[in-house]
Protein backbone atom coordinates (compact mmCIF):
# COMPACT_ATOMS: atom_id res chain seq x y z
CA UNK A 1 -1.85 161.09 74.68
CA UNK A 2 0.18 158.19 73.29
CA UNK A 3 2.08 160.69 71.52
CA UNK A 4 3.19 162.68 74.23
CA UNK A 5 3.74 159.75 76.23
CA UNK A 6 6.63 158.51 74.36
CA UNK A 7 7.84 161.54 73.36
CA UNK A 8 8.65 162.25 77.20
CA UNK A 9 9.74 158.52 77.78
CA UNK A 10 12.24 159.47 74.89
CA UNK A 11 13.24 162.56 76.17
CA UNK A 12 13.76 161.05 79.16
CA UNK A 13 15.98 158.58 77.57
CA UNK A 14 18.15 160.74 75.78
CA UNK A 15 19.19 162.62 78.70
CA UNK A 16 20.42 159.58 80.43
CA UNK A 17 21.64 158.77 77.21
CA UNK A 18 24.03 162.61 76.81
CA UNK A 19 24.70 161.97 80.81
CA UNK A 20 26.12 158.99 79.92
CA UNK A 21 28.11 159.60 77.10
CA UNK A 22 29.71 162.38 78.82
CA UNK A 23 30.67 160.70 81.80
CA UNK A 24 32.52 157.90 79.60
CA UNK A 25 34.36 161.07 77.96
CA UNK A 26 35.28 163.34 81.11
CA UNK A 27 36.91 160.39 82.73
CA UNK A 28 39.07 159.56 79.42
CA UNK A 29 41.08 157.51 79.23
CA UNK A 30 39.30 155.19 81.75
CA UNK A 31 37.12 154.26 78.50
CA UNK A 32 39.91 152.91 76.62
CA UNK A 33 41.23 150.66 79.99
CA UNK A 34 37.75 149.75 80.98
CA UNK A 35 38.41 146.38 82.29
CA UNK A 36 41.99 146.39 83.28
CA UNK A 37 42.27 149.96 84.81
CA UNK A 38 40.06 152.02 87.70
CA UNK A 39 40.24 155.66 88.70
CA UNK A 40 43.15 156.35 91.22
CA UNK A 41 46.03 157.49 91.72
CA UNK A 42 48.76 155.12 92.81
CA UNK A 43 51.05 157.16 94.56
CA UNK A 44 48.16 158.00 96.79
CA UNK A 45 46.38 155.76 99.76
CA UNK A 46 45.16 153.41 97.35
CA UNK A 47 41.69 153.62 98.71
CA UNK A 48 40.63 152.40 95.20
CA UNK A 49 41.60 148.83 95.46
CA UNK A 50 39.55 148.76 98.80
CA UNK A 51 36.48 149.59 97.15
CA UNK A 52 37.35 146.71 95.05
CA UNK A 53 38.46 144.21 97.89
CA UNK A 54 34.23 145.34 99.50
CA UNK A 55 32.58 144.56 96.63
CA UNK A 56 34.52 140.55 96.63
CA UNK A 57 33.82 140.31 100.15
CA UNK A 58 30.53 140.96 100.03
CA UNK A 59 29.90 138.28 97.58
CA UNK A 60 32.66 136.68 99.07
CA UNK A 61 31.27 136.12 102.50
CA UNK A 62 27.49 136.00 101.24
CA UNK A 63 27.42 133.56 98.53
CA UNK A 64 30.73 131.30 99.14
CA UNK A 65 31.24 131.68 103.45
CA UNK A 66 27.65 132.20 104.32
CA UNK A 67 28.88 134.61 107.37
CA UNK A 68 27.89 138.42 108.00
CA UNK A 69 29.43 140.36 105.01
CA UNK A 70 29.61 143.14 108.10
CA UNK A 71 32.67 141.25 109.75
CA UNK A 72 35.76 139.84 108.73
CA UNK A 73 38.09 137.35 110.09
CA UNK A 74 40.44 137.79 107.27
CA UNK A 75 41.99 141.23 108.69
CA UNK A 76 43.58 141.38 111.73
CA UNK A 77 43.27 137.16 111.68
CA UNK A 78 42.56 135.48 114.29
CA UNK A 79 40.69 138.27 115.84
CA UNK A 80 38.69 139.69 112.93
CA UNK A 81 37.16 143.39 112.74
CA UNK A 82 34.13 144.59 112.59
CA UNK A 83 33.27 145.96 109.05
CA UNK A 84 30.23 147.95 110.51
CA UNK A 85 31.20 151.45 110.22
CA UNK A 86 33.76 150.77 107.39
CA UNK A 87 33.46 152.50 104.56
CA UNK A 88 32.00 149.83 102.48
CA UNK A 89 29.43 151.43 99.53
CA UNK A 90 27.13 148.68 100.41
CA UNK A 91 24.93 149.72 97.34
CA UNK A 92 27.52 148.85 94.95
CA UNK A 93 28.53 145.94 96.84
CA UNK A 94 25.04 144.34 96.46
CA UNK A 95 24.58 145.65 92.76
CA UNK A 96 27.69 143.94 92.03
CA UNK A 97 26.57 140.58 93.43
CA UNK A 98 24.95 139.25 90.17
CA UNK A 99 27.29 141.40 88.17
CA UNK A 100 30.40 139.79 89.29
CA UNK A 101 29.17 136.11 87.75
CA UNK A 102 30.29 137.20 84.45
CA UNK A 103 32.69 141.01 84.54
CA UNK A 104 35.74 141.03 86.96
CA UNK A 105 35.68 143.59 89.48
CA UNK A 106 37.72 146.76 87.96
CA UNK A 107 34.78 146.49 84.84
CA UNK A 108 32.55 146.34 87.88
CA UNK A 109 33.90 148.82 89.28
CA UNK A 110 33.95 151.23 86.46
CA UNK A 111 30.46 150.78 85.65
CA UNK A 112 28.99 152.05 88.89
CA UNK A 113 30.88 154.61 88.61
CA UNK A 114 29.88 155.76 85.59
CA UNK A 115 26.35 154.33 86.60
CA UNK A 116 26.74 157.15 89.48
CA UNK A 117 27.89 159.91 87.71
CA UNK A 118 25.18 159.74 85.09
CA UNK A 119 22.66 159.68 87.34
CA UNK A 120 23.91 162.41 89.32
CA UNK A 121 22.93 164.31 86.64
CA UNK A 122 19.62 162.94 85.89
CA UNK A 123 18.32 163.28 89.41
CA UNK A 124 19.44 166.52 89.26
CA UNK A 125 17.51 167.02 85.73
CA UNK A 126 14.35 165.75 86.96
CA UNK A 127 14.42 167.92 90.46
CA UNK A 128 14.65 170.95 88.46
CA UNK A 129 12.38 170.11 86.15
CA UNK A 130 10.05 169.94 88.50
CA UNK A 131 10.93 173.02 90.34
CA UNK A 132 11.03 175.18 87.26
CA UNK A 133 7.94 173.81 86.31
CA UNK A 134 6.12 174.38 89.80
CA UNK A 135 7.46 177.38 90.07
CA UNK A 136 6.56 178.92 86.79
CA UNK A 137 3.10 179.05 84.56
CA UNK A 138 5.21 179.72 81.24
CA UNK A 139 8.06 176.48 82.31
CA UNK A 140 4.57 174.19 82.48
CA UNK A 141 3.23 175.24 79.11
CA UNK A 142 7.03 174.73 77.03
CA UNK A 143 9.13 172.20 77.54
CA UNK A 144 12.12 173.11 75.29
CA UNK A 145 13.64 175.71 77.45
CA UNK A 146 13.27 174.42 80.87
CA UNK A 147 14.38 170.74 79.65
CA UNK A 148 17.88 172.43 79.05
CA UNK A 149 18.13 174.64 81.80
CA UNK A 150 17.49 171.61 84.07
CA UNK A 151 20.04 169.34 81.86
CA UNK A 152 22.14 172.22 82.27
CA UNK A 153 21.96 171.99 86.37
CA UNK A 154 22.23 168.22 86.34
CA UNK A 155 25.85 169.23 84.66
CA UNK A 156 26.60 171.18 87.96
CA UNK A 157 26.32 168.21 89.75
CA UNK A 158 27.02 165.67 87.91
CA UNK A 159 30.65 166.44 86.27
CA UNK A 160 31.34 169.63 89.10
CA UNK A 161 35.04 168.88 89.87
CA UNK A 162 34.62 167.40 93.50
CA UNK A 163 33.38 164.44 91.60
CA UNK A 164 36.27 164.18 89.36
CA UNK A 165 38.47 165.02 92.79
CA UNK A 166 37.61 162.20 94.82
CA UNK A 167 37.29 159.64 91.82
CA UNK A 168 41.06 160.11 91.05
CA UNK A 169 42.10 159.88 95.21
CA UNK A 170 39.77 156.29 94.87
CA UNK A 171 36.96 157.80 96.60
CA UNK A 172 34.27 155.61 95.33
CA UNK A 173 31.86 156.60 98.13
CA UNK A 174 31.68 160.52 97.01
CA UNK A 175 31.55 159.42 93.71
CA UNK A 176 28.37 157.68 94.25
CA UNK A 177 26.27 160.99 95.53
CA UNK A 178 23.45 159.64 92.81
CA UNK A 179 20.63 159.08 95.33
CA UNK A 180 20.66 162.73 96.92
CA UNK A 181 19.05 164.60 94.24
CA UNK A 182 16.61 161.98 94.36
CA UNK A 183 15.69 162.14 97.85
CA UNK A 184 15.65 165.68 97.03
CA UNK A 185 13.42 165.83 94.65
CA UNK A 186 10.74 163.62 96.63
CA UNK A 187 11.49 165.38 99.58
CA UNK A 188 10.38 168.49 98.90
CA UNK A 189 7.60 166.98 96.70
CA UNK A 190 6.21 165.25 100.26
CA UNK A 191 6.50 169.19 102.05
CA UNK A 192 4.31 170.87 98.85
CA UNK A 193 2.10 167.90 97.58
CA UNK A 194 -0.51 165.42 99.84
CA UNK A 195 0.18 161.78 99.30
CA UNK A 196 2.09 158.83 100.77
CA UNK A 197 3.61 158.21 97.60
CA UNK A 198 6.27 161.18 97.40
CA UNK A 199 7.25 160.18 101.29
CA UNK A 200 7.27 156.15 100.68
CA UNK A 201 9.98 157.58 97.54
CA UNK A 202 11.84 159.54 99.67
CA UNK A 203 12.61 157.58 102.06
CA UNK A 204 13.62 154.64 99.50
CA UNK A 205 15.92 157.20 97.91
CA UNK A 206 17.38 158.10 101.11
CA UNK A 207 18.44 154.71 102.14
CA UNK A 208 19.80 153.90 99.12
CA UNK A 209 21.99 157.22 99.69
CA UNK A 210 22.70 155.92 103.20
CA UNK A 211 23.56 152.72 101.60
CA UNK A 212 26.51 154.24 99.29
CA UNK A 213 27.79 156.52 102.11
CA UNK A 214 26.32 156.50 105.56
CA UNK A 215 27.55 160.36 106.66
CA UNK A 216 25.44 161.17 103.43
CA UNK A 217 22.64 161.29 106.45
CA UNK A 218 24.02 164.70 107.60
CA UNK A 219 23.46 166.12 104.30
CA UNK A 220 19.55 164.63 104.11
CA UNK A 221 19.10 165.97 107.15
CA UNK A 222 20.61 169.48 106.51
CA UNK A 223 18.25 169.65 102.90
CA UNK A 224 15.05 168.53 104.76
CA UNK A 225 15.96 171.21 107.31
CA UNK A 226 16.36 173.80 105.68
CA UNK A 227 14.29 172.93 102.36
CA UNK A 228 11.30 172.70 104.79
CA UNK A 229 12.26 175.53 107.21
CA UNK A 230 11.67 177.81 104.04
CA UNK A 231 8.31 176.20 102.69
CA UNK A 232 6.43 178.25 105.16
CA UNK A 233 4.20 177.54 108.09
CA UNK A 234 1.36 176.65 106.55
CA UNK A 235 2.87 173.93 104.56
CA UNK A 236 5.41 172.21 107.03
CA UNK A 237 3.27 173.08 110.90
CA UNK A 238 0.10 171.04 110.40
CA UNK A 239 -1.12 167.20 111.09
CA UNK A 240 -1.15 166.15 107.33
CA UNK A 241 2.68 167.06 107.20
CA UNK A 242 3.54 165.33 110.30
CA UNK A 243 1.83 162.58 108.87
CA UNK A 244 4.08 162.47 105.49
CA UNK A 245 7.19 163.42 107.46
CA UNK A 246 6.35 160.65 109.66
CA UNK A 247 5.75 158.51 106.46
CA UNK A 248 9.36 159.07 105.35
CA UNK A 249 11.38 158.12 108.83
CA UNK A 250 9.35 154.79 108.58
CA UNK A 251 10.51 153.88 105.23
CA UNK A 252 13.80 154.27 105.99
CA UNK A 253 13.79 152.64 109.00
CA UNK A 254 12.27 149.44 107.08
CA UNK A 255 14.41 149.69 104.38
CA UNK A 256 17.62 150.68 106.46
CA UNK A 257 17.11 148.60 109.76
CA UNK A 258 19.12 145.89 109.08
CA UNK A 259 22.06 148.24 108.22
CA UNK A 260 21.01 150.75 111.31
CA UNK A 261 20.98 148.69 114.22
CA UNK A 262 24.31 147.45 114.00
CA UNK A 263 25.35 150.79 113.06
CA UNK A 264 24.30 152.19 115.83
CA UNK A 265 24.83 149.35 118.32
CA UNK A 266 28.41 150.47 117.23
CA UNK A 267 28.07 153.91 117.50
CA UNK A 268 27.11 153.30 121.18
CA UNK A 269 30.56 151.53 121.96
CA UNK A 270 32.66 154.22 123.82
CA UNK A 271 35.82 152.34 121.72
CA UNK A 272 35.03 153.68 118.64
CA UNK A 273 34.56 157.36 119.90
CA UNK A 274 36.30 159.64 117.62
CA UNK A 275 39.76 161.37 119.19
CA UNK A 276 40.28 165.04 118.43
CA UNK A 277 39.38 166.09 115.02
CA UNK A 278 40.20 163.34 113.09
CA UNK A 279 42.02 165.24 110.17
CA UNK A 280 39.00 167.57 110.25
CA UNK A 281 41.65 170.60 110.56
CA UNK A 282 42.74 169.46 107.00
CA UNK A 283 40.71 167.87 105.10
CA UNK A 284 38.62 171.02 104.28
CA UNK A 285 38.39 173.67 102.12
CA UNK A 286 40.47 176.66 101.77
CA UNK A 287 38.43 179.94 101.09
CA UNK A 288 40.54 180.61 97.88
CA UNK A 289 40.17 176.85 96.47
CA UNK A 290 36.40 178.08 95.53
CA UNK A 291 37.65 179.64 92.80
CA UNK A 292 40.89 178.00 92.22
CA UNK A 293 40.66 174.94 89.58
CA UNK A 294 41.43 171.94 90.48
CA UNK A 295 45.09 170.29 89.83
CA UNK A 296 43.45 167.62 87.60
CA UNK A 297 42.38 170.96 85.43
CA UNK A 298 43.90 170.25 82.10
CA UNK A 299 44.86 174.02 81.15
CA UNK A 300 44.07 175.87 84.38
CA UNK A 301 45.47 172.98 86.82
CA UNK A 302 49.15 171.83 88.08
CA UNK A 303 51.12 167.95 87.87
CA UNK A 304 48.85 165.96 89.77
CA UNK A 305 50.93 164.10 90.94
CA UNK A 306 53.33 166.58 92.49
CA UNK A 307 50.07 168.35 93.48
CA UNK A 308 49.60 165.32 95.99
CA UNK A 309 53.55 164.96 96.97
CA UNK A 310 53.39 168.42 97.91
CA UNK A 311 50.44 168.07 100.15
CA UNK A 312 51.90 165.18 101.76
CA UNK A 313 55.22 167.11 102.56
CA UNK A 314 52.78 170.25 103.71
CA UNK A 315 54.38 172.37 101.47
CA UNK A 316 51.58 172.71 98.79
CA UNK A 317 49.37 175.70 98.96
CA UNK A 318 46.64 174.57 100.80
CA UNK A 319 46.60 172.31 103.21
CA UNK A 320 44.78 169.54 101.51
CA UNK A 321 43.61 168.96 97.88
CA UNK A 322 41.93 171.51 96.88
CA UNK A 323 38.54 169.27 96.11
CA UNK A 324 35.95 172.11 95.35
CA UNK A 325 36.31 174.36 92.84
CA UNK A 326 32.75 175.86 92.40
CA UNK A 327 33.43 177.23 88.84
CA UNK A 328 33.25 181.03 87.80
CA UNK A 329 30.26 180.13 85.48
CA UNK A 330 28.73 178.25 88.08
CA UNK A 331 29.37 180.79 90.48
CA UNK A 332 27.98 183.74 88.38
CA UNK A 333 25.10 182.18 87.65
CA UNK A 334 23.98 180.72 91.52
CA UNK A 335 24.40 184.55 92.45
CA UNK A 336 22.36 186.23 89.51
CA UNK A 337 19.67 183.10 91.01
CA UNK A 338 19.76 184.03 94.46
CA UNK A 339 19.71 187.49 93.65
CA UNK A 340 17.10 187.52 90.71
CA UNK A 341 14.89 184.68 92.03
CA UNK A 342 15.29 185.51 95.55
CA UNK A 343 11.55 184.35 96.63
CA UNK A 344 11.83 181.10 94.63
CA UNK A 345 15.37 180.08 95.26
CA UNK A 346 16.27 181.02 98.94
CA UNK A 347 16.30 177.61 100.47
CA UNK A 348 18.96 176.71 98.11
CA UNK A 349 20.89 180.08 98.33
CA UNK A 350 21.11 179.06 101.97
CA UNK A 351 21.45 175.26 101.38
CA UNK A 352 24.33 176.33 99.13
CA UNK A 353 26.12 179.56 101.69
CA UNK A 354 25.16 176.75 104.78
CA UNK A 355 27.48 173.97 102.97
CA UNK A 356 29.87 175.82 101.34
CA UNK A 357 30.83 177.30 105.19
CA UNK A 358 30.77 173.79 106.72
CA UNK A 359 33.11 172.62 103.94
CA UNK A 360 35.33 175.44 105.33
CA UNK A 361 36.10 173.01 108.42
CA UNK A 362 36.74 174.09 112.00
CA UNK A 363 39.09 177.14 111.18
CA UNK A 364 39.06 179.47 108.43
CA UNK A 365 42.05 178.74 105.80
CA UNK A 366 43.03 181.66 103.35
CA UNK A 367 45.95 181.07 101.06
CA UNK A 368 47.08 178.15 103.20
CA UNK A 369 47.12 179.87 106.40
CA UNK A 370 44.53 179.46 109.78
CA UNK A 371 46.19 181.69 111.91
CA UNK A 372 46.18 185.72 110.96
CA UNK A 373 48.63 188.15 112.36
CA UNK A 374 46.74 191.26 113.62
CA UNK A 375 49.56 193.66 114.40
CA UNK A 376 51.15 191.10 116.54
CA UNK A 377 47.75 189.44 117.74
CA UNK A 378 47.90 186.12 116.48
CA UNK A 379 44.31 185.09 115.96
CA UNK A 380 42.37 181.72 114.47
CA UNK A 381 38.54 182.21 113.03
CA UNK A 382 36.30 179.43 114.31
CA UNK A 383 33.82 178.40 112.33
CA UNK A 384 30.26 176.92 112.44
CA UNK A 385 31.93 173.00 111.83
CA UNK A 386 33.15 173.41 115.31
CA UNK A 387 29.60 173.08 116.80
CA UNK A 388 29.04 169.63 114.67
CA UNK A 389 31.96 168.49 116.31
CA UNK A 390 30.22 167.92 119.93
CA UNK A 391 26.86 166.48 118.09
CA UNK A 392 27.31 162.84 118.72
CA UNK A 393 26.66 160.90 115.33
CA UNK A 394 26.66 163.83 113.69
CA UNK A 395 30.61 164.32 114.55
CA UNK A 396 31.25 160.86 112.40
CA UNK A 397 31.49 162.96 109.73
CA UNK A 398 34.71 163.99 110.01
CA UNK A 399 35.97 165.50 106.63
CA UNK A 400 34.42 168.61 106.22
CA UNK A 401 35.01 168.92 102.15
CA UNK A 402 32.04 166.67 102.06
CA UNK A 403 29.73 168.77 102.03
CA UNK A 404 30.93 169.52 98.53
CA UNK A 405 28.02 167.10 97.39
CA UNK A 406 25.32 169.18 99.19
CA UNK A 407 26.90 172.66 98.13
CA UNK A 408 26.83 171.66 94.37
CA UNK A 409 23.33 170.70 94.56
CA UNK A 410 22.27 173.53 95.58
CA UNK A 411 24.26 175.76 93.42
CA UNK A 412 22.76 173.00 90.19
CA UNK A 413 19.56 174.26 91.20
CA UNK A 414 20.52 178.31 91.31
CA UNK A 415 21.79 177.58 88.22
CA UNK A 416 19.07 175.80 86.62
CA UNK A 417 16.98 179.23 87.36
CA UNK A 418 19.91 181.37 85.86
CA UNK A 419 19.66 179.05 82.67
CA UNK A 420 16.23 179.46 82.49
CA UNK A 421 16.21 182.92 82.14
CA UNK A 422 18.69 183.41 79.98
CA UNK A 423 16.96 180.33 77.53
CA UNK A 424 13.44 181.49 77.90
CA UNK A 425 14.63 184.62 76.04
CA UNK A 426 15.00 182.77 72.47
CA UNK A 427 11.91 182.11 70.30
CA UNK A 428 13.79 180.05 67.58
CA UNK A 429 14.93 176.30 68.59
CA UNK A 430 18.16 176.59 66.70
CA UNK A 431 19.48 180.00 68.82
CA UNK A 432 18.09 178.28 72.18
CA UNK A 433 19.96 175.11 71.74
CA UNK A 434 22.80 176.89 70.81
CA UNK A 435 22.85 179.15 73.72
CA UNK A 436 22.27 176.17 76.00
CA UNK A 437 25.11 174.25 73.99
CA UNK A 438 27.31 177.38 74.99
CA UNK A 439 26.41 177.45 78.86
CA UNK A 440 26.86 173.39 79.02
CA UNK A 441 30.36 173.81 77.36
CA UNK A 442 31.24 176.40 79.46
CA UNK A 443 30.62 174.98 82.59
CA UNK A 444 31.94 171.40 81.56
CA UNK A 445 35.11 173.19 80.46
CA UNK A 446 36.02 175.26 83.58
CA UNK A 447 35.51 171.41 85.47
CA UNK A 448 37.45 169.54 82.85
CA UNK A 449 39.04 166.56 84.73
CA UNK A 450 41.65 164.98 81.58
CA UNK A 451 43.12 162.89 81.94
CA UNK A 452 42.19 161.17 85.08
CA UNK A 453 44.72 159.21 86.76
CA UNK A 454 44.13 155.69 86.39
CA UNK A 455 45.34 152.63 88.42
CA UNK A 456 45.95 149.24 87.07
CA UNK A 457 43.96 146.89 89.01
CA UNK A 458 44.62 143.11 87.03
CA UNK A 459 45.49 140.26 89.38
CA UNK A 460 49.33 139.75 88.68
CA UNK A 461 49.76 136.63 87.30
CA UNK A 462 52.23 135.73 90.50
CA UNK A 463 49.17 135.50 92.59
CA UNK A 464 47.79 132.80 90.10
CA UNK A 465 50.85 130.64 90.50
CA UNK A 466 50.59 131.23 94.17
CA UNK A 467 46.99 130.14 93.97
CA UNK A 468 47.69 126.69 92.60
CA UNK A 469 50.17 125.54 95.24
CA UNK A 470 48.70 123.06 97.75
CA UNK A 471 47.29 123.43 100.97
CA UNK A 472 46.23 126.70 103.28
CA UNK A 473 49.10 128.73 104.03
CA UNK A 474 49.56 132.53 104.10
């Protein structure tokens, strides 16, 4: 029992380890500019650095001001602003707290996002474990096979190119998707096992979510939806679920309440109501850009930076970055899943078609264009985002390429199935490995990311000088 004990602790601990590893080599060069450099682009809005300035305020305002870390009278001086529905990342702004004692803030920086992007993939690795394994007597009695289908999912996730998208526009917040997969994986642990421990989880997991990104609350919700919508009746429309359901609202509101009531005192103020779309007629994703690697692709992509000139002057091909490139491997494999697997899989072949139209914003976009000429008839194609739109809350969410994160769950975990299969097949270790080697490299390569843009982010050393003359001034 020992035995087998460590040997899963190790196993365990070499995934992190390979999850790791490769997310210090499909951001290169970042490695080799680890404390003086952060991922960005600085011809872009430089979003980056604010990530940067949240994690000194926090301490900042904590530890030096004693004030609310949630308000600052430093912008917009003497009034102040609220800092209540900013995008802060208040999970790496209070892992960074002892953290910034000793590192400076880009090394900081750097290793939460790598931090994030490793476990993307390892909360991905154990949810399909455990869904191959529930789901199938021969993935319970071997362990080879369905350990690198699901380290092959957790690759979906993890290193998909959205990821590597929003890290180089200084997106910090998408970048840290980590806690979804866990949430995930308890979730739908709490809809097929009794307990209070799979709910109490779930609920930690999603506030810790809700901590790095506070619209990532639409996507829980969506998963639990539909994730319990197809566990049957049986399972979800009885007392004992309630119960556990129940179970997981509490936790978060124990855990999340002193984030949540000020969220959604502000949420109740008629001043911050959202005006039209907010961008939401942009910042979506065109129906070719599924297939369509990203700029940042190394052999398959365009100058990124031109890329991002040309969508500023409207003249690129889409009307935004194209953020979500699902991969023709990827792609392939979620529909041999949802196809193959039907039974097992359908709450994530509808998890996945459910995001992957959301992410398609309020109109459809093919090739660039939203509006179709029909022998003369000019015409637009609504779409389901529309509806969120008029959801109060809900609407806050106003970038419809988010639900990238949700979409390439879901198509991680059609593609840990596919993997299975195809793994399963091979008696000798050596062949499997090597046909799991193959399917990793494929799918890493088609999301290849390298170089990604870097932006310096030292102090100049004017700023020092300025720092030693006398008195308050600005």
């Amino acid at each position: 029992m020992a035995r087998l004990l460590q040997k899963g602790v190790l196993t365990h601990l070499l995934v992190i380890a390979l999850y790791a590893v490769l997310s210090l080599i499909l951001t290169y060069p970042l490695i080799t500019h680890f404390n003086t450099h952060v991922m960005g682009t600085d011809i872009w809005a430089f979003d980056e650095y604010t990530f940067i300035w949240n994690m000194w305020w926090f301490k900042h305002s904590t530890l030096d001001l004693h004030s609310n870390p949630l308000y600052s009278s430093h912008i917009f001086y003497p009034l102040g602003i609220s800092l209540v529905l900013y995008t802060y990342n208040l999970f790496n702004a209070l892992t960074s707290l002892p953290l910034q004692a000793f590192l400076g803030l880009p090394t900081i920086a750097n290793l939460l996002n790598i931090f994030a992007l490793t476990f993307s993939g390892y909360g991905t690795y154990l949810l399909l474990r455990y869904l191959l394994a529930s789901d199938d007597a021969e993935a319970r009695e071997t362990t080879l096979a369905p350990t690198a289908a699901a380290f092959i999912g957790g690759l979906v996730y993890a290193f998909g190119s959205f990821h590597f998208v929003y890290a180089a526009l200084g997106h910090y917040d998408m970048v840290g998707t980590q806690w979804i997969p866990f949430y995930t994986l308890f979730m739908v642990k709490t809809v097929r096992e009794p307990g209070w421990r799979n709910p109490i989880l779930a609920g930690v997991f999603a506030s810790l979510a809700l901590l790095g990104e506070m619209i990532f609350g639409v996507f829980l919700a969506f998963l639990t939806i539909i994730v319990a919508g197809f566990a049957g009746r049986r399972r979800v429309l009885n007392l004992e679920f309630g119960k556990r359901f129940g179970l997981i609202l509490v936790t978060v509101l124990v855990t999340y309440f002193w984030v949540g009531i000020p969220i959604l005192g502000e949420f109740l103020n008629t001043e911050y109501a959202l005006e039209g779309w907010g961008h939401s007629e942009r910042l979506l994703v065109d129906l070719f850009g599924f297939t369509k690697p990203t700029a940042l692709h190394p052999l398959f992509g365009t100058d990124w930076t031109e890329e991002l000139t040309m969508v500023r002057e409207g003249t690129a091909r889409f009307v935004d970055v194209n953020t979500v490139f699902l991969g023709w491997v990827v792609l392939i494999m979620a529909l041999w899943a949802a196809v193959r697997y039907w039974t097992r899989t359908k709450a994530w072949a509808v998890g996945a078609l459910t995001s992957a139209v959301l992410a398609m914003g309020p109109l459809l976009h093919i090739n660039g264009r939203s509006t179709f000429d029909l022998d003369g008839l000019l015409v637009n194609v609504p779409l389901p985002f529309i509806v969120l739109h008029y959801i109060p809350i809900v609407r806050a969410n106003r970038v419809p390429n988010r639900f990238s994160a949700m979409l390439m769950l879901c198509l991680a975990v059609l593609v840990g199935f596919t993997a299975m299969a195809i793994l399963r097949r091979f008696n000798r270790r050596d062949v499997l490995l090597g046909a799991g080697g193959l399917l990793a490299l494929l799918i890493v390569f088609e999301h290849l990311a390298v170089p990604m843009p870097l932006t310096e982010a030292r102090v100049p050393d004017w700023y020092y000088s300025l720092a030693e003359e006398p008195g308050d001034f600005a």
